[in-house]
PDB file of N, CA and C in Angstrom:
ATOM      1  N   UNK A   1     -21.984  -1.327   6.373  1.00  0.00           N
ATOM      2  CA  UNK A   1     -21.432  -1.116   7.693  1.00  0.00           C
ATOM      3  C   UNK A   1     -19.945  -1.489   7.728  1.00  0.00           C
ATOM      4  N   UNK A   2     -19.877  -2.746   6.953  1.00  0.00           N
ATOM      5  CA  UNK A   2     -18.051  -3.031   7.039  1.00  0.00           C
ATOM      6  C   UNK A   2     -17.400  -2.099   6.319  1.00  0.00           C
ATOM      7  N   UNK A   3     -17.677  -1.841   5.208  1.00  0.00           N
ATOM      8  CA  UNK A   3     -16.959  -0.696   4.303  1.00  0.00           C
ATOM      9  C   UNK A   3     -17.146   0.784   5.321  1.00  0.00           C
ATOM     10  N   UNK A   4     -18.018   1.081   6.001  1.00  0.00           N
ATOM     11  CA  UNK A   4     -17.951   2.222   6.791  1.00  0.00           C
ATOM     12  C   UNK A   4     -16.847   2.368   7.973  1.00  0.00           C
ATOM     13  N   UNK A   5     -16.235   0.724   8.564  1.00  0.00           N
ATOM     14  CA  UNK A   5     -15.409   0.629   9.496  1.00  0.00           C
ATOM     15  C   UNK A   5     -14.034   0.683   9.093  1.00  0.00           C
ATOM     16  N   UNK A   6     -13.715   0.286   7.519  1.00  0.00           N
ATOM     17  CA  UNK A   6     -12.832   0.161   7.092  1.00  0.00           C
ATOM     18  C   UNK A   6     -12.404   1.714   6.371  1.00  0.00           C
ATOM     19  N   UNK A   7     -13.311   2.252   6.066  1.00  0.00           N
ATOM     20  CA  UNK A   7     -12.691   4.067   5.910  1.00  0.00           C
ATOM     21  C   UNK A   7     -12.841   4.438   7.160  1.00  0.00           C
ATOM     22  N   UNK A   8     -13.194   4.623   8.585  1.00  0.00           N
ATOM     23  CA  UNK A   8     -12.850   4.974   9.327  1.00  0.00           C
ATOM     24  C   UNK A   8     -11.513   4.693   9.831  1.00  0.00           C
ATOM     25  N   UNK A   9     -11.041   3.319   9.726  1.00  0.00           N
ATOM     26  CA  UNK A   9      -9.620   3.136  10.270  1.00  0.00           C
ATOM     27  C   UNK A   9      -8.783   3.385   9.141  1.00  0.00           C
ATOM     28  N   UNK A  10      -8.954   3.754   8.151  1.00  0.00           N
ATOM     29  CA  UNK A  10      -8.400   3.719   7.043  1.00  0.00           C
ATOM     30  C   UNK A  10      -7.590   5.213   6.719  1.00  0.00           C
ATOM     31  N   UNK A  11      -8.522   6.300   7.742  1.00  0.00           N
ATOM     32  CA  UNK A  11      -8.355   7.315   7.570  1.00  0.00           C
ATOM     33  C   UNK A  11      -7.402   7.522   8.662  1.00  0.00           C
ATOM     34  N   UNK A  12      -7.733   7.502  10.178  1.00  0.00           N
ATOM     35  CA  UNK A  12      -7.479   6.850  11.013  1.00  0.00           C
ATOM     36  C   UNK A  12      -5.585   6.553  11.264  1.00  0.00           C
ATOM     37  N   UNK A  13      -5.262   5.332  10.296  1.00  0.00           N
ATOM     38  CA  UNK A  13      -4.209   5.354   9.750  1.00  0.00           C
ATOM     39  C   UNK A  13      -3.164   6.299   9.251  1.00  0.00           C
ATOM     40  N   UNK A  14      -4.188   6.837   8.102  1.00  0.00           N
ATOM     41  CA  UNK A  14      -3.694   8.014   7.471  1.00  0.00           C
ATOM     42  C   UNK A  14      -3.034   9.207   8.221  1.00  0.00           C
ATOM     43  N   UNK A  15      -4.049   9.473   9.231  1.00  0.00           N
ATOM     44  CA  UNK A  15      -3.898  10.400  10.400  1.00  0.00           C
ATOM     45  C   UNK A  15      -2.244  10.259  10.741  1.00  0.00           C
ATOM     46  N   UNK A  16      -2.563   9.000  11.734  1.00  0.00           N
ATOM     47  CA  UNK A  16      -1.062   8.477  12.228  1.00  0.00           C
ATOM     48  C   UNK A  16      -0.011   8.611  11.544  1.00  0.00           C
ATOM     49  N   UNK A  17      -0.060   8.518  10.346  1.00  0.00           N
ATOM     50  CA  UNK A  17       1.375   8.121   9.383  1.00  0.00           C
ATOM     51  C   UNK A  17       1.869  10.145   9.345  1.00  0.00           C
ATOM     52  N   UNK A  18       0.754  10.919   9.040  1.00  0.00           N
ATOM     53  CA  UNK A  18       1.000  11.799   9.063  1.00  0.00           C
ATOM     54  C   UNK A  18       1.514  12.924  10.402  1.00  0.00           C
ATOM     55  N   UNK A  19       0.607  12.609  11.294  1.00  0.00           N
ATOM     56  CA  UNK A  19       1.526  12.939  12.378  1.00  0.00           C
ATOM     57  C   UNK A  19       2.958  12.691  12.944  1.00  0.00           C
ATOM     58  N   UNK A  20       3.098  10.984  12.384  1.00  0.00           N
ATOM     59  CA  UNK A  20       4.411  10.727  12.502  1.00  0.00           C
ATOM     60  C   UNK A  20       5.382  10.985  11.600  1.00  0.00           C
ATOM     61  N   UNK A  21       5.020  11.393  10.176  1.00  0.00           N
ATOM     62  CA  UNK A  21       5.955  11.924   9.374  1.00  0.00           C
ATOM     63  C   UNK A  21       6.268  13.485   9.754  1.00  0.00           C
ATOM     64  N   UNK A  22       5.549  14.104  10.136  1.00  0.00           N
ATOM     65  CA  UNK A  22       5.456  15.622  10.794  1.00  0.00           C
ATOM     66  C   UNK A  22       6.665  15.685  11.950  1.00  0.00           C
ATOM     67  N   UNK A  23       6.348  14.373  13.122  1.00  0.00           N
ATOM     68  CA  UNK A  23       7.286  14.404  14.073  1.00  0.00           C
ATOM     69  C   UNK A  23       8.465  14.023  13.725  1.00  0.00           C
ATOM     70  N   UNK A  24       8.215  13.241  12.361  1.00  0.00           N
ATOM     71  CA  UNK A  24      10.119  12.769  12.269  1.00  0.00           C
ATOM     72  C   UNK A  24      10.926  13.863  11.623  1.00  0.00           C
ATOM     73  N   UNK A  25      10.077  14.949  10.805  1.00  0.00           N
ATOM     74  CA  UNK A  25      10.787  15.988  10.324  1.00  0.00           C
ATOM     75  C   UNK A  25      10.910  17.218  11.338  1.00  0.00           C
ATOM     76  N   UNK A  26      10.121  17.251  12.441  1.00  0.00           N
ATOM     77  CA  UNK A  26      10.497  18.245  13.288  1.00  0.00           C
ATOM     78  C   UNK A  26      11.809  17.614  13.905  1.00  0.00           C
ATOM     79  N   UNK A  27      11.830  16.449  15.025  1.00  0.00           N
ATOM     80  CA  UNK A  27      13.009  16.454  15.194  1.00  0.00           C
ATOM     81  C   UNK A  27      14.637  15.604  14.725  1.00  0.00           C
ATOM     82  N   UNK A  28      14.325  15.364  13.173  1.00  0.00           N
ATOM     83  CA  UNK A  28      15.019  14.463  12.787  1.00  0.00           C
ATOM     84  C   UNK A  28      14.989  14.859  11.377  1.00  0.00           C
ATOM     85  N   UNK A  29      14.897  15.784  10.734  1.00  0.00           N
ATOM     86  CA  UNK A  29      14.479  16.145   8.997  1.00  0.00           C
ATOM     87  C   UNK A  29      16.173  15.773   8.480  1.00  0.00           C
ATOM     88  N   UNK A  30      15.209  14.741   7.299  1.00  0.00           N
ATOM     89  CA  UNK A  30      15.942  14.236   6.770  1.00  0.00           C
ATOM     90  C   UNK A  30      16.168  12.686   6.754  1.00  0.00           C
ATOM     91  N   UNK A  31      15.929  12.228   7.690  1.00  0.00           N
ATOM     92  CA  UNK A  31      15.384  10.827   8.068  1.00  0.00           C
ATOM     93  C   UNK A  31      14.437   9.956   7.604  1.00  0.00           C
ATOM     94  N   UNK A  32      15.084   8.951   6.503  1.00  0.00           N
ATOM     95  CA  UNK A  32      14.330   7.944   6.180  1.00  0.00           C
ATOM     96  C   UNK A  32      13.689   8.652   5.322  1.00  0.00           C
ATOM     97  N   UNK A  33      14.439   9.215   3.961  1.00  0.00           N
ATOM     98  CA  UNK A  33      13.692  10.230   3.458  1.00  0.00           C
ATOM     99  C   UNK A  33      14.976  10.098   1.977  1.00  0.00           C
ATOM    100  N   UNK A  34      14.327   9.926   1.025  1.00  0.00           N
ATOM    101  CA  UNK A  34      15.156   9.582  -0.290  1.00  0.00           C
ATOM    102  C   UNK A  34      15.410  10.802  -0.385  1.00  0.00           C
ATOM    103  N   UNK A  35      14.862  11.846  -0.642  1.00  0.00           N
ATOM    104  CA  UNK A  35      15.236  13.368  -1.252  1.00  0.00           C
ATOM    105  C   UNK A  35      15.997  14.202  -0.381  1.00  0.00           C
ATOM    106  N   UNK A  36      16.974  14.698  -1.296  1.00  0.00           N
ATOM    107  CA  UNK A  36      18.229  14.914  -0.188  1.00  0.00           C
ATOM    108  C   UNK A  36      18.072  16.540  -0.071  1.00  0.00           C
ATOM    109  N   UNK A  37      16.886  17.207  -0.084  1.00  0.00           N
ATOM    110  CA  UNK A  37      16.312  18.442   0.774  1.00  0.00           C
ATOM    111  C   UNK A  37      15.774  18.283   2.162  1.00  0.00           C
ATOM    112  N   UNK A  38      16.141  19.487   2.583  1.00  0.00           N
ATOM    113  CA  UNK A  38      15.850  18.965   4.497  1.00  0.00           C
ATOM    114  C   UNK A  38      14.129  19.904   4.163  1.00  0.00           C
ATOM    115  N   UNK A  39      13.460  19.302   4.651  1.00  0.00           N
ATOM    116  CA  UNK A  39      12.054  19.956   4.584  1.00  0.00           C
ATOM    117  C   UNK A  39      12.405  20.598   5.777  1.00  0.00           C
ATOM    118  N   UNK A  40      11.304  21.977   5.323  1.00  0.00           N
ATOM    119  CA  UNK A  40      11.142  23.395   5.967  1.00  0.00           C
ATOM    120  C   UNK A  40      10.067  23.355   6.842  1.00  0.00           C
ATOM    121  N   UNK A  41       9.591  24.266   7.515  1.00  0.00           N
ATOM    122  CA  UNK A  41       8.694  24.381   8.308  1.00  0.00           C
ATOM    123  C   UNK A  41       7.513  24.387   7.357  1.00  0.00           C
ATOM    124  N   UNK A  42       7.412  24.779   6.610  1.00  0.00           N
ATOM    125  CA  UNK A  42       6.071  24.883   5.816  1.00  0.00           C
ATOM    126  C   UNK A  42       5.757  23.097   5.513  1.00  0.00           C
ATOM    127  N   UNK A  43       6.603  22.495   5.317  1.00  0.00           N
ATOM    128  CA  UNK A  43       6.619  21.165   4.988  1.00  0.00           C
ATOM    129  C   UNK A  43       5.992  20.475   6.129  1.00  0.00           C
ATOM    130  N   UNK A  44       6.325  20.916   7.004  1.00  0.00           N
ATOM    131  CA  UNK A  44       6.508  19.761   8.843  1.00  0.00           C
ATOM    132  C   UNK A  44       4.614  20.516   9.313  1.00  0.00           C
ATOM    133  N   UNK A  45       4.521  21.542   9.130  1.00  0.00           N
ATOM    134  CA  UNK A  45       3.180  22.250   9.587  1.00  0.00           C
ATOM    135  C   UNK A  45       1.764  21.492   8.257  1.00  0.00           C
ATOM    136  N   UNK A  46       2.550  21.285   6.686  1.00  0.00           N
ATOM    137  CA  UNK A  46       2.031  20.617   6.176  1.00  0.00           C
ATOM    138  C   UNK A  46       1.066  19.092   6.307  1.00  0.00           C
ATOM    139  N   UNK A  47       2.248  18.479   6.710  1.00  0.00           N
ATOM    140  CA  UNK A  47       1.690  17.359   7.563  1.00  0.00           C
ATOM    141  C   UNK A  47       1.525  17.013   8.517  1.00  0.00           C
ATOM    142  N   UNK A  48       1.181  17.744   9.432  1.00  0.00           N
ATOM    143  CA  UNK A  48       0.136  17.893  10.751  1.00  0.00           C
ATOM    144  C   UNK A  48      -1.162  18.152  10.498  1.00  0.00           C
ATOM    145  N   UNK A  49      -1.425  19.629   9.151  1.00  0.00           N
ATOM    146  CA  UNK A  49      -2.378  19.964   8.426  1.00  0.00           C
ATOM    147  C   UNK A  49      -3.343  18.530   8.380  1.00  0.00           C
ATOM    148  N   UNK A  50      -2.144  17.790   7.521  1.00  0.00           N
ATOM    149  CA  UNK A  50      -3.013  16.973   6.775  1.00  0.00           C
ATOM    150  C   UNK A  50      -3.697  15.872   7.278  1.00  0.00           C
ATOM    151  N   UNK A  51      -2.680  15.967   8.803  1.00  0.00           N
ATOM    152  CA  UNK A  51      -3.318  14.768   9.526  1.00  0.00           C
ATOM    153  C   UNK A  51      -4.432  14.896  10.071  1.00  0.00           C
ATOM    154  N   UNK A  52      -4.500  16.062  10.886  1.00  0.00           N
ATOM    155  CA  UNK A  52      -5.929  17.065  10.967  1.00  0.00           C
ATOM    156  C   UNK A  52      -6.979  16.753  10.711  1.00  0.00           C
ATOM    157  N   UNK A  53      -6.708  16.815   8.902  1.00  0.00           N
ATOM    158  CA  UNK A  53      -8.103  16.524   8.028  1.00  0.00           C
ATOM    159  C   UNK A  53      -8.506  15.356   7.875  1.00  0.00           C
ATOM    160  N   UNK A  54      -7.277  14.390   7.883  1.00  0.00           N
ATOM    161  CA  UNK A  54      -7.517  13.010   7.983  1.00  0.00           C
ATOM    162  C   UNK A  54      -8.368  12.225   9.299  1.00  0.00           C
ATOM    163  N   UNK A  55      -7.710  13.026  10.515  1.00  0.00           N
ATOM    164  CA  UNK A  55      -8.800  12.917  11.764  1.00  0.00           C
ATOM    165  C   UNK A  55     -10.627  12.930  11.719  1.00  0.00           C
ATOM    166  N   UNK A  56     -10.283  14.696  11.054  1.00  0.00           N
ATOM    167  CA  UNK A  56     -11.698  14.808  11.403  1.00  0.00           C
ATOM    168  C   UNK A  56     -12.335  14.028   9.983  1.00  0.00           C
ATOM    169  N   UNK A  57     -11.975  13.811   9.245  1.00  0.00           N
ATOM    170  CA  UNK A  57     -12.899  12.855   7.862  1.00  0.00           C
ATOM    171  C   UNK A  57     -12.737  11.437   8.581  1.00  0.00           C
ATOM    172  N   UNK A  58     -11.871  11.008   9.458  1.00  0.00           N
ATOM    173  CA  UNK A  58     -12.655   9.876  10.309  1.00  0.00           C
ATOM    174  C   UNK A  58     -13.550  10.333  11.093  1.00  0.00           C
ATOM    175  N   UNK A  59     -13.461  11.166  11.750  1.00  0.00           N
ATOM    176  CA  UNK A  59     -14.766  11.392  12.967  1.00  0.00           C
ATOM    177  C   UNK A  59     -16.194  11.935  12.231  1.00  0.00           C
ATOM    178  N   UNK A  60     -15.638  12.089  10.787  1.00  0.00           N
ATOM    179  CA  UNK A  60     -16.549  12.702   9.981  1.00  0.00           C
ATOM    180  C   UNK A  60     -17.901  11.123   9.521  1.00  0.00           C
ATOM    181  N   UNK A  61     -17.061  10.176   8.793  1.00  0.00           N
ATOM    182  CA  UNK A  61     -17.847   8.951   8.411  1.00  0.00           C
ATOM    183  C   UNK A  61     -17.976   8.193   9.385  1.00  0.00           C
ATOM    184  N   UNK A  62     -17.603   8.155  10.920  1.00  0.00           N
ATOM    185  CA  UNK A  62     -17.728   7.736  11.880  1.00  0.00           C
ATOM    186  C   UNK A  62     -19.125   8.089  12.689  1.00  0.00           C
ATOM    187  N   UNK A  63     -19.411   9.260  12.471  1.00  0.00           N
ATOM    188  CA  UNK A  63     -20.883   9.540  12.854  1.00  0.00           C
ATOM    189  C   UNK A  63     -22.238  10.390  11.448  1.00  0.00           C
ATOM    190  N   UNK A  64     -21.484   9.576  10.103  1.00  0.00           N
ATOM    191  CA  UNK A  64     -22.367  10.159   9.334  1.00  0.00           C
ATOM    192  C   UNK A  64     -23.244   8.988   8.896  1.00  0.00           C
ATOM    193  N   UNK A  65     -24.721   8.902   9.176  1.00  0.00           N
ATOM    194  CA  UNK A  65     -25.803   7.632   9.068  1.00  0.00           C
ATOM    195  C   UNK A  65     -26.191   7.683   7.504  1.00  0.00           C
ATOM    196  N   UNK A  66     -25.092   6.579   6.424  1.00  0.00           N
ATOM    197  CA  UNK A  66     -25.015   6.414   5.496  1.00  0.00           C
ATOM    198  C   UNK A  66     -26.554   5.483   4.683  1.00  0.00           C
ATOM    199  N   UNK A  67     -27.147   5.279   6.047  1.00  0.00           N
ATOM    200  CA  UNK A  67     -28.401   4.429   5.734  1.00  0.00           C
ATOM    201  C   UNK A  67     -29.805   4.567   5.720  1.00  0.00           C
ATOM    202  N   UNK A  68     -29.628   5.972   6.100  1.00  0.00           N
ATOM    203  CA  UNK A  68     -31.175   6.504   6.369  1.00  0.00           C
ATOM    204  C   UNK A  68     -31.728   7.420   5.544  1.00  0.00           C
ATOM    205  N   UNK A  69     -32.553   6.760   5.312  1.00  0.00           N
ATOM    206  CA  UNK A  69     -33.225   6.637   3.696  1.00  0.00           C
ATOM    207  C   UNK A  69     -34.859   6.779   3.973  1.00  0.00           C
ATOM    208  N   UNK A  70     -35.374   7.764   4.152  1.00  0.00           N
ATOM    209  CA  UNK A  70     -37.219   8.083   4.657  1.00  0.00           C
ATOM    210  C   UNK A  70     -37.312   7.728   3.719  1.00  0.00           C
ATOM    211  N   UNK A  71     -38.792   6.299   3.332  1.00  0.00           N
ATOM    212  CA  UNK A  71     -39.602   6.014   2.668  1.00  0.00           C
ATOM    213  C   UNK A  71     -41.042   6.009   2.608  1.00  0.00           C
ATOM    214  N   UNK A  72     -41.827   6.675   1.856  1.00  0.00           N
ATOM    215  CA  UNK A  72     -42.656   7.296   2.232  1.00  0.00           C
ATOM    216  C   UNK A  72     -42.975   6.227   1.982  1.00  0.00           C
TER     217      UNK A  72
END
Protein backbone atom coordinates (compact mmCIF):
# COMPACT_ATOMS: atom_id res chain seq x y z
CA UNK A 1 0.00 0.00 0.00
CA UNK A 2 2.92 2.52 0.82
CA UNK A 3 4.83 1.72 -2.32
CA UNK A 4 1.37 2.15 -4.19
CA UNK A 5 1.11 5.87 -2.64
CA UNK A 6 4.49 6.64 -3.42
CA UNK A 7 4.15 5.85 -7.41
CA UNK A 8 1.08 7.61 -7.37
CA UNK A 9 2.64 10.91 -6.19
CA UNK A 10 5.61 10.04 -7.84
CA UNK A 11 3.98 10.16 -11.09
CA UNK A 12 1.90 12.87 -10.00
CA UNK A 13 5.09 14.92 -9.70
CA UNK A 14 6.24 13.89 -12.89
CA UNK A 15 3.02 15.25 -14.34
CA UNK A 16 3.71 18.73 -12.77
CA UNK A 17 7.33 19.13 -13.73
CA UNK A 18 6.13 18.43 -17.17
CA UNK A 19 3.41 20.67 -17.54
CA UNK A 20 5.56 23.24 -16.13
CA UNK A 21 8.41 22.66 -18.40
CA UNK A 22 5.77 22.84 -21.40
CA UNK A 23 4.56 26.28 -19.87
CA UNK A 24 8.00 27.67 -19.47
CA UNK A 25 8.77 26.93 -23.14
CA UNK A 26 5.53 28.24 -24.45
CA UNK A 27 5.95 31.49 -22.89
CA UNK A 28 9.56 31.89 -22.11
CA UNK A 29 11.67 29.19 -24.51
CA UNK A 30 14.83 29.24 -23.63
CA UNK A 31 14.69 29.72 -19.97
CA UNK A 32 16.61 27.96 -17.49
CA UNK A 33 17.63 25.75 -20.16
CA UNK A 34 21.55 24.86 -20.84
CA UNK A 35 21.05 24.16 -24.65
CA UNK A 36 21.24 27.13 -26.56
CA UNK A 37 18.28 25.89 -29.16
CA UNK A 38 14.94 27.60 -28.61
CA UNK A 39 12.57 24.47 -28.60
CA UNK A 40 9.84 24.31 -31.26
CA UNK A 41 6.40 23.57 -31.01
CA UNK A 42 6.82 19.97 -31.47
CA UNK A 43 9.03 20.17 -28.33
CA UNK A 44 6.43 22.35 -26.02
CA UNK A 45 3.27 19.89 -27.37
CA UNK A 46 5.90 17.11 -26.41
CA UNK A 47 5.76 17.81 -22.93
CA UNK A 48 2.27 18.31 -22.26
CA UNK A 49 2.08 14.81 -24.17
CA UNK A 50 4.07 13.53 -21.63
CA UNK A 51 2.51 14.97 -18.80
CA UNK A 52 -0.76 13.51 -19.96
CA UNK A 53 0.60 10.09 -19.67
CA UNK A 54 2.15 10.75 -16.53
CA UNK A 55 -1.45 11.85 -15.18
CA UNK A 56 -3.32 9.16 -16.35
CA UNK A 57 -0.49 6.27 -15.11
CA UNK A 58 -1.27 8.04 -11.77
CA UNK A 59 -4.96 7.73 -12.02
CA UNK A 60 -3.99 4.49 -13.56
CA UNK A 61 -2.15 2.75 -10.12
CA UNK A 62 -4.39 4.90 -8.15
CA UNK A 63 -7.41 2.75 -8.83
CA UNK A 64 -5.63 -0.50 -9.94
CA UNK A 65 -6.34 -3.32 -6.81
CA UNK A 66 -2.71 -4.63 -6.75
CA UNK A 67 -3.97 -7.16 -4.01
CA UNK A 68 -6.62 -9.20 -5.13
CA UNK A 69 -5.63 -12.41 -5.43
CA UNK A 70 -8.95 -15.23 -5.58
CA UNK A 71 -7.91 -18.19 -3.57
CA UNK A 72 -9.59 -21.02 -4.14
Amino acid sequence: MKLKKIAVWGFLLAGVLGVTAGLRDWFAPGFFSMSPRIPGTGDIIGHFVAAVSFFALAVLSATLDVNHVTKK
